[in-house]
C-alpha atoms as a PDB file:
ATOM      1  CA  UNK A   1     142.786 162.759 194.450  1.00  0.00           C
ATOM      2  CA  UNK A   2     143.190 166.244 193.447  1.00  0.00           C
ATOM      3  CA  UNK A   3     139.691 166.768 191.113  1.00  0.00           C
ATOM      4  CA  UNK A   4     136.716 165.780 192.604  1.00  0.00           C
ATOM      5  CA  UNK A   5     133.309 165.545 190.718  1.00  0.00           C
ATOM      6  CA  UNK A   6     131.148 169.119 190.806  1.00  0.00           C
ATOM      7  CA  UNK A   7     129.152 169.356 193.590  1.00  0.00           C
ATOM      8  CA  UNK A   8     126.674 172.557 193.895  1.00  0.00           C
ATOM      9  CA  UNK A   9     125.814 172.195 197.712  1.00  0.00           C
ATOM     10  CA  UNK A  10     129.248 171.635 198.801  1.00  0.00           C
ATOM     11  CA  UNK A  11     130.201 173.915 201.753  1.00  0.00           C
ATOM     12  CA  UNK A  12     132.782 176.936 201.930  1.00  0.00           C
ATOM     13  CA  UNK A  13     136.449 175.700 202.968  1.00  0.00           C
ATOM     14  CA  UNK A  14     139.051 177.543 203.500  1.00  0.00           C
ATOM     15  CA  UNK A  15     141.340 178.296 200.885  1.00  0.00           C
ATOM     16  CA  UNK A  16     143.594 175.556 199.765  1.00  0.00           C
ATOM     17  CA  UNK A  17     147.469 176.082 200.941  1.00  0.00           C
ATOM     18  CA  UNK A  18     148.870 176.838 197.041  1.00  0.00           C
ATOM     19  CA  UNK A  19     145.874 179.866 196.515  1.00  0.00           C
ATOM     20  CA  UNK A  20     146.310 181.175 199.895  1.00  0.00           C
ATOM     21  CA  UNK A  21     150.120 181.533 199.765  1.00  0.00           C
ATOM     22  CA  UNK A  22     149.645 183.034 195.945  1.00  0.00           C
ATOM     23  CA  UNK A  23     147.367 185.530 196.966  1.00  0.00           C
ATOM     24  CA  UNK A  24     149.315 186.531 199.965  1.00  0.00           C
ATOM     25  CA  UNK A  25     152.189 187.446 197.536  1.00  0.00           C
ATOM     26  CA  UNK A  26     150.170 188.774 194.361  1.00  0.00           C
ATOM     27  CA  UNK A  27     147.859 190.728 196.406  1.00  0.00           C
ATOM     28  CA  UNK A  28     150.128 191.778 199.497  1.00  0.00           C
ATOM     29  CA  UNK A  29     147.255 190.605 201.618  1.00  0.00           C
ATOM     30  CA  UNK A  30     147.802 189.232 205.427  1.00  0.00           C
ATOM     31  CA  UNK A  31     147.426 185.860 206.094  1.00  0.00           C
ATOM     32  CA  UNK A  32     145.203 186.765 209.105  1.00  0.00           C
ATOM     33  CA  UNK A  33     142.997 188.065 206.395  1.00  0.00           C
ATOM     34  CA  UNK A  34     143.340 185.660 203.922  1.00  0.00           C
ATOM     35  CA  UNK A  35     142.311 183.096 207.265  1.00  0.00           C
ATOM     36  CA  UNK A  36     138.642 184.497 206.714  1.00  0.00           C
ATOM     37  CA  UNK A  37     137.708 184.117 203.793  1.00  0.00           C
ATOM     38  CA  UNK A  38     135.928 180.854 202.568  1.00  0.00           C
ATOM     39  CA  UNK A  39     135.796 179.454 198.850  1.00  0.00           C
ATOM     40  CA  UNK A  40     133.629 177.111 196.857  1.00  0.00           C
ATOM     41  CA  UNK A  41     135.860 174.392 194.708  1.00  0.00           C
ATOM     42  CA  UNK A  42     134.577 172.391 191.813  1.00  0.00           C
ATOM     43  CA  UNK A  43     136.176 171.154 188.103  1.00  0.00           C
ATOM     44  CA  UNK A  44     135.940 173.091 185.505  1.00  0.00           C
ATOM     45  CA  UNK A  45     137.922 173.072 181.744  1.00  0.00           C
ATOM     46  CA  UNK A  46     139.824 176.731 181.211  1.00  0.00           C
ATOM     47  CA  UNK A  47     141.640 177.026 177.761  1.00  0.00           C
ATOM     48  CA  UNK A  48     141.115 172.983 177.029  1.00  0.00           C
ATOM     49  CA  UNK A  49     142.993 172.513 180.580  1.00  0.00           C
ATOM     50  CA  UNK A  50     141.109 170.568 183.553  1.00  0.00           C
ATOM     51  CA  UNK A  51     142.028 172.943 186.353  1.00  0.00           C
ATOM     52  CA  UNK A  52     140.316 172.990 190.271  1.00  0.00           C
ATOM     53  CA  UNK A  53     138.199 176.312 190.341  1.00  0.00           C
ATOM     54  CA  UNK A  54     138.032 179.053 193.422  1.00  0.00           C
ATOM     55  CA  UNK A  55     135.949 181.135 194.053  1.00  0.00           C
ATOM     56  CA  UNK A  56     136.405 182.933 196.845  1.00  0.00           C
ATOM     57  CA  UNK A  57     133.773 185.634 199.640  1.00  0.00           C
ATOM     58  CA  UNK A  58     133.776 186.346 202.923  1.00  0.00           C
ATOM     59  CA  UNK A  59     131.844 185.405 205.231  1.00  0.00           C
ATOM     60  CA  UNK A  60     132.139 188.572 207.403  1.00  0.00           C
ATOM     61  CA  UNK A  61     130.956 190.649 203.887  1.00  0.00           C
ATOM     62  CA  UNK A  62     127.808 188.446 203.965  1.00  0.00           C
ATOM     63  CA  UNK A  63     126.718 188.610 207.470  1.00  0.00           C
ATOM     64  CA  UNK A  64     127.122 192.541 207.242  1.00  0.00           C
ATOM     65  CA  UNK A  65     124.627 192.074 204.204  1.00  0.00           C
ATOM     66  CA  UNK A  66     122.513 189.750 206.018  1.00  0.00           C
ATOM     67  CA  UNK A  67     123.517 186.879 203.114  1.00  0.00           C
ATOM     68  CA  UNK A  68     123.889 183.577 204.123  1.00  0.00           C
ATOM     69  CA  UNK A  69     126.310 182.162 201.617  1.00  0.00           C
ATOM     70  CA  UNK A  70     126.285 178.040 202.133  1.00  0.00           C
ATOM     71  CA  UNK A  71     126.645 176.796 198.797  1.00  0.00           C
ATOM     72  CA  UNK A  72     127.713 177.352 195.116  1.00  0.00           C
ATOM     73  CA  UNK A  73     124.549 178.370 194.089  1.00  0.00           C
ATOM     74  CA  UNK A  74     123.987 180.901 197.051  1.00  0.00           C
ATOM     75  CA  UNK A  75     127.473 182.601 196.024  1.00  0.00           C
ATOM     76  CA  UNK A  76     125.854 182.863 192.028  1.00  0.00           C
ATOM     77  CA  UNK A  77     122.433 184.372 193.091  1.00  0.00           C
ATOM     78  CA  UNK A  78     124.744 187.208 195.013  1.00  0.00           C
ATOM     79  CA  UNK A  79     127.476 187.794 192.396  1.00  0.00           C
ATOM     80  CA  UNK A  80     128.262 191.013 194.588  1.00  0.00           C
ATOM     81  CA  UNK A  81     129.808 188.881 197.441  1.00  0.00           C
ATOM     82  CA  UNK A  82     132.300 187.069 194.496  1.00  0.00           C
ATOM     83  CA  UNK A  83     135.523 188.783 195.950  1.00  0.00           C
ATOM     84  CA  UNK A  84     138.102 186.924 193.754  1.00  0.00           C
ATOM     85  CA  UNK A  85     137.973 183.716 191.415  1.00  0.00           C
ATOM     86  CA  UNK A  86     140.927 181.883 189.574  1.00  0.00           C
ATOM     87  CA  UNK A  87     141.924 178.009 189.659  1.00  0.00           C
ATOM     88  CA  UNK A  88     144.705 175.225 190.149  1.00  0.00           C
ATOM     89  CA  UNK A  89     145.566 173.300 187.391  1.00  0.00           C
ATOM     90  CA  UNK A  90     147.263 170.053 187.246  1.00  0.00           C
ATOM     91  CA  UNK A  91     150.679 171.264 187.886  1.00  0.00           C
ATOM     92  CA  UNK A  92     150.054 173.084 190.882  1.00  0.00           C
ATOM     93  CA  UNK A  93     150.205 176.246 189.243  1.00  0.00           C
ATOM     94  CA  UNK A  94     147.438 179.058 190.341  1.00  0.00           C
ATOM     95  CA  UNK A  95     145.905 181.788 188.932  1.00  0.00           C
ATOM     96  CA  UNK A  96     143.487 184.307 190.791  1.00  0.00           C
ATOM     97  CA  UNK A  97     141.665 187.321 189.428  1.00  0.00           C
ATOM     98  CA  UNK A  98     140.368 190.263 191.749  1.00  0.00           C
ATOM     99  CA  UNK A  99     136.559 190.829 191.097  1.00  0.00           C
ATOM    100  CA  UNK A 100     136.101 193.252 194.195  1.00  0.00           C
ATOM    101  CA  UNK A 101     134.242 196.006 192.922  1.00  0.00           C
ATOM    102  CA  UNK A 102     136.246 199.403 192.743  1.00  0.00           C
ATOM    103  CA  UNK A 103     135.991 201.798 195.754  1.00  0.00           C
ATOM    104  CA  UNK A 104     134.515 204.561 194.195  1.00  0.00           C
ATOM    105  CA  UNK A 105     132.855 205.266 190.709  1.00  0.00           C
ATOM    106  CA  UNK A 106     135.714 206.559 188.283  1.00  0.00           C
ATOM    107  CA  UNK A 107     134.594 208.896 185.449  1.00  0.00           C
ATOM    108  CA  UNK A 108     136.329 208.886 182.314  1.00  0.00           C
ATOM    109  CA  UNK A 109     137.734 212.421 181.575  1.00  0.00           C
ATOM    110  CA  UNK A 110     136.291 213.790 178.257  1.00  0.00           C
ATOM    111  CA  UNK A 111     138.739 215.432 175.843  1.00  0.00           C
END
């Protein structure tokens, strides 16, 4: 019930209950926020473990960009619009990683 086979052309959900409620504590973030962004979910093996991937835009980013993100494969020909990506493995246990791009350019000080 809880891994379903890969499917490229699936369309963005909302983000499952366990990621939602993780990133609201890990990331401070509002749940009105976290309410609009949309993810992409397929199977995937991380460190020999079957775990349920996320990856995770928004919509709202998109549009602005005048992207339309309605599949995997959109979301991988605009890497930009990747805001965060992590999984759920078998236990229930999640992990997400931040891949928003920094605000501004940060220039390492020479000694």
């Amino acid at each position: 019930m809880f891994f379903k086979r890969n499917n490229y052309n699936s369309k963005a959900k909302k983000l499952p209950r366990p990621v939602h409620e993780y990133m609201r504590h890990r990331f401070i973030f509002l749940s009105e926020y976290l309410d609009t962004l949309r993810c992409f979910e397929y199977n995937e093996v991380v460190n020999g473990k079957k775990v349920r991937c996320v990856r995770i835009f928004s919509p709202y980013r998109a549009e602005e960009q005048h992207l339309s993100i309605r599949s995997r494969v959109d979301l991988e020909q605009h890497p930009e619009m990747l805001l965060f990506e992590g999984y759920i493995d078998r236990q229930g246990s999640v992990y997400v990683a931040d891949r928003r791009p920094p605000l501004r350019p940060v220039k390492a000080k020479s000694s």
